[in-house]
Protein backbone atom coordinates (compact mmCIF):
# COMPACT_ATOMS: atom_id res chain seq x y z
CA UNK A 1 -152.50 -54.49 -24.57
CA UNK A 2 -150.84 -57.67 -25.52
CA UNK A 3 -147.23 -57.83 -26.52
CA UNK A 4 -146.26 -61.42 -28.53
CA UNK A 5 -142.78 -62.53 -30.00
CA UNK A 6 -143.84 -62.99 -33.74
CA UNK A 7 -144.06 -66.83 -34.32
CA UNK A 8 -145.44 -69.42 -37.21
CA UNK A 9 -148.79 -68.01 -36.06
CA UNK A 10 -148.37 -64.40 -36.47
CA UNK A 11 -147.93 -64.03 -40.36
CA UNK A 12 -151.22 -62.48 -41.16
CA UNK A 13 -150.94 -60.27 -38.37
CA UNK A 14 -147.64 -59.11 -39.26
CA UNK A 15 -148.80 -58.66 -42.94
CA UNK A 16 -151.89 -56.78 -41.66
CA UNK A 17 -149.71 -54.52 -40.05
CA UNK A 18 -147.19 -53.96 -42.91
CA UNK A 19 -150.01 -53.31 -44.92
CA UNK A 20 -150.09 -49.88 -43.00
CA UNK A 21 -146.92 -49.10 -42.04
CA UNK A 22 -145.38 -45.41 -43.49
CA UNK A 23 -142.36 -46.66 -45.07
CA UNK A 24 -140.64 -42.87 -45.72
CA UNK A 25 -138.44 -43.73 -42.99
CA UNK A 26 -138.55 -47.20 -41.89
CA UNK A 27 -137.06 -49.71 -44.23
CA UNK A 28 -135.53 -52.39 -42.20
CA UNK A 29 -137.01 -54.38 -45.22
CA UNK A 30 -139.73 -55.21 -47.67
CA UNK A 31 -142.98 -55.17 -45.84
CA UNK A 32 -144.76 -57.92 -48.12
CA UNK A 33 -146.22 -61.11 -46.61
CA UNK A 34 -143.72 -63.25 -48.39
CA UNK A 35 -141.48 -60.98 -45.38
CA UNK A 36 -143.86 -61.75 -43.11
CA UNK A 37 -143.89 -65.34 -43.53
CA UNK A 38 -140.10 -65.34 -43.35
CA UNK A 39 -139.65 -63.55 -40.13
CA UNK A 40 -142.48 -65.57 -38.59
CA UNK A 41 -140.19 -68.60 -39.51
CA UNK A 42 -136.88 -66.98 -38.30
CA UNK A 43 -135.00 -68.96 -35.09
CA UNK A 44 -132.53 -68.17 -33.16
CA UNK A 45 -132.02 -64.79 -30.63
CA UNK A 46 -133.06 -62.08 -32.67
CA UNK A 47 -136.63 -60.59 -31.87
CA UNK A 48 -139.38 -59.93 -33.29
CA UNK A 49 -142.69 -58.32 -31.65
CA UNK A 50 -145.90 -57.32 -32.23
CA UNK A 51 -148.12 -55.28 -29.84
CA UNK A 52 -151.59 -55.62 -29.77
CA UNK A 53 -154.57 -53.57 -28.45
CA UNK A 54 -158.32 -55.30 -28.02
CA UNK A 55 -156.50 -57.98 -30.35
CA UNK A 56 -155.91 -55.69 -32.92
CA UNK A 57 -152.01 -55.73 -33.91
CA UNK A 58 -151.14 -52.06 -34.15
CA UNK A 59 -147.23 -52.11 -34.02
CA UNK A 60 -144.14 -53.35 -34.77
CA UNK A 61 -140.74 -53.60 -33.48
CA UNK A 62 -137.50 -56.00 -33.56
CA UNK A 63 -134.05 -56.34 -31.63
CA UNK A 64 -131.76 -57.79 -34.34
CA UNK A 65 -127.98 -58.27 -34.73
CA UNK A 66 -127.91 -60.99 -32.23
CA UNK A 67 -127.65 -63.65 -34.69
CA UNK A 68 -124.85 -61.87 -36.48
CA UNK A 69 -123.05 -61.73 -33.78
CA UNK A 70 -123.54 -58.60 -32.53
CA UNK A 71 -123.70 -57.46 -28.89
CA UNK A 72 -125.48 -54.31 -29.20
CA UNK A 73 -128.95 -55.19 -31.04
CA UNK A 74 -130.41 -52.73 -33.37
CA UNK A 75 -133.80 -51.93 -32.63
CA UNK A 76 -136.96 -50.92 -34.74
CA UNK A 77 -140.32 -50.18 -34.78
CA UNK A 78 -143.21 -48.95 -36.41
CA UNK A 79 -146.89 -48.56 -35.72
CA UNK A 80 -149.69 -48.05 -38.12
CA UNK A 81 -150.43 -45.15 -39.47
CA UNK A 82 -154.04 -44.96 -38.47
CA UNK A 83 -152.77 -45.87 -34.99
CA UNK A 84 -149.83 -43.74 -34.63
CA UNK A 85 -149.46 -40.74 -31.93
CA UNK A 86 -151.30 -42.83 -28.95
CA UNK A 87 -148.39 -43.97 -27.36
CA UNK A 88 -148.08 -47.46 -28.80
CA UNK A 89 -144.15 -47.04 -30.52
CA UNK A 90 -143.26 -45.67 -26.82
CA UNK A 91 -144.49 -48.74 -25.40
CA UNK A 92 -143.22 -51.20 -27.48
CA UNK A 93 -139.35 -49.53 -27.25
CA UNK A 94 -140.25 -50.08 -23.20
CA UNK A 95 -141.36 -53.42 -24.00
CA UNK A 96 -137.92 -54.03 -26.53
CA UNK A 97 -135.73 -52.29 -23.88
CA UNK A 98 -136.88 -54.71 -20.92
CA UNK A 99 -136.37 -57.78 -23.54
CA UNK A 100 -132.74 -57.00 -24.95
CA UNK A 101 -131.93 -56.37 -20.63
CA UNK A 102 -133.48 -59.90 -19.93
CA UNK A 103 -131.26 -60.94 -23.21
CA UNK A 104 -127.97 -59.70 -21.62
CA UNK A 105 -127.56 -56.35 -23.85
CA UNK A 106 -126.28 -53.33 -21.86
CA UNK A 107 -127.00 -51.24 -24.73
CA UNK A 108 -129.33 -50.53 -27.63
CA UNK A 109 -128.87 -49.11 -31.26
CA UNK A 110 -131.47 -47.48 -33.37
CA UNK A 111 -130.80 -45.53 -36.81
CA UNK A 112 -132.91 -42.66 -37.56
CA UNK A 113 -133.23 -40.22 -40.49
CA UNK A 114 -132.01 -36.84 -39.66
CA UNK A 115 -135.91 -35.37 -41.39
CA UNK A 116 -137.79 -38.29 -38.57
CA UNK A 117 -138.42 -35.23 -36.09
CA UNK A 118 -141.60 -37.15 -34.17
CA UNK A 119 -139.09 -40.46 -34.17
CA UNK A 120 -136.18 -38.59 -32.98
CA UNK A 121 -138.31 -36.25 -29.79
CA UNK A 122 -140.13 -40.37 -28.98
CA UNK A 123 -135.81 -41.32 -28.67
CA UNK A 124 -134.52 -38.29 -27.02
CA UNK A 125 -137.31 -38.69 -24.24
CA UNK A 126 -136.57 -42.13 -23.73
CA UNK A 127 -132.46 -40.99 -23.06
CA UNK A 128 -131.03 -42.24 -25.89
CA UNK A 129 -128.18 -40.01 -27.05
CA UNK A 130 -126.55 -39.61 -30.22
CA UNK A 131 -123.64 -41.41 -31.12
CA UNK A 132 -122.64 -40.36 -35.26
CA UNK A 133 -123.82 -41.28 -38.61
CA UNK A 134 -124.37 -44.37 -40.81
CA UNK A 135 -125.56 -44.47 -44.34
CA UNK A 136 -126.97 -41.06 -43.91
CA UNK A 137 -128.92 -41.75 -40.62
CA UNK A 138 -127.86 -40.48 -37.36
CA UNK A 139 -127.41 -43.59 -34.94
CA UNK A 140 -128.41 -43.32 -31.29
CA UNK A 141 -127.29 -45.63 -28.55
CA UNK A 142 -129.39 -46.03 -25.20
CA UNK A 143 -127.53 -48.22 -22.27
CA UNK A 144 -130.86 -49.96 -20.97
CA UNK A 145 -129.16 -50.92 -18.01
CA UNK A 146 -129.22 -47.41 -16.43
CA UNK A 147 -133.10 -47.86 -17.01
CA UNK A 148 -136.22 -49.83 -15.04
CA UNK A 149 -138.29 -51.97 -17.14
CA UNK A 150 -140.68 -49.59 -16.86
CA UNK A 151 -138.40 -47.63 -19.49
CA UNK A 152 -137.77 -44.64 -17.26
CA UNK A 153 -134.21 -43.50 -15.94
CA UNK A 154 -132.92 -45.28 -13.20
CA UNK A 155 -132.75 -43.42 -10.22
């Protein structure tokens, strides 16, 4: 497993993977490589990851909101469908969670439609607890402080 911050380097990976993402749910934004390009050329503290396994890239996942301002980052991910329920999307939000601590966030924000039932179990196991609606998602707030970088509860 190989976890990389996307970079100038990355944009036919990143397309490769939006090639195969299930969009029903996820639409942070268009998954086209003209997207891919332009988040491979993004700067500044927002972040942008791809996890790999035997060099394969076989998810997705950002922090973002930082360079708005924000001090709570959203967070996002997807894996491919041909690669989903093998724990990959549980260890990339480890992977984010550790990152946005190093970063300085105490907490973390994720939006998820109310229909997502696999998405919501992966959040509710990893203690994140529901915090209202937005734009007809229920948001969902974890304080990654109160966790190891391992992802589990502190104790």
């Amino acid at each position: 497993m190989e976890f990389r911050l996307v970079g100038p380097h990355d944009v036919e990976a990143l397309a490769d993977v939006f090639g195969d993402i299930d969009a029903t749910f996820f639409r942070p934004h268009p998954f086209t490589r003209a997207e891919a390009r332009a988040i491979a050329d993004r700067t500044g503290p927002d972040a942008y990851v791809l996890l790999f396994d035997d060099g394969r890239p076989v998810a997705y996942g950002m922090l973002r909101g930082w360079n708005e301002g924000y001090a709570t980052p959203s967070l996002g991910i997807a894996t491919r469908t041909d690669s989903q329920r093998r724990g990959f999307g549980r260890l990339l939000m480890q992977h984010l969670h550790d990152l946005a601590r190093r970063q300085g966030a105490k907490n973390v924000r994720l939006r998820v439609h109310p229909d997502n039932t696999k998405a919501r179990r992966l959040y509710e196991s990893l203690a994140y607890e529901y915090a209202g609606r937005d734009r007809g998602e229920l948001v969902m707030i974890l304080d990654v402080s109160l966790s190891d970088p391992d992802g589990d509860p502190a104790p």
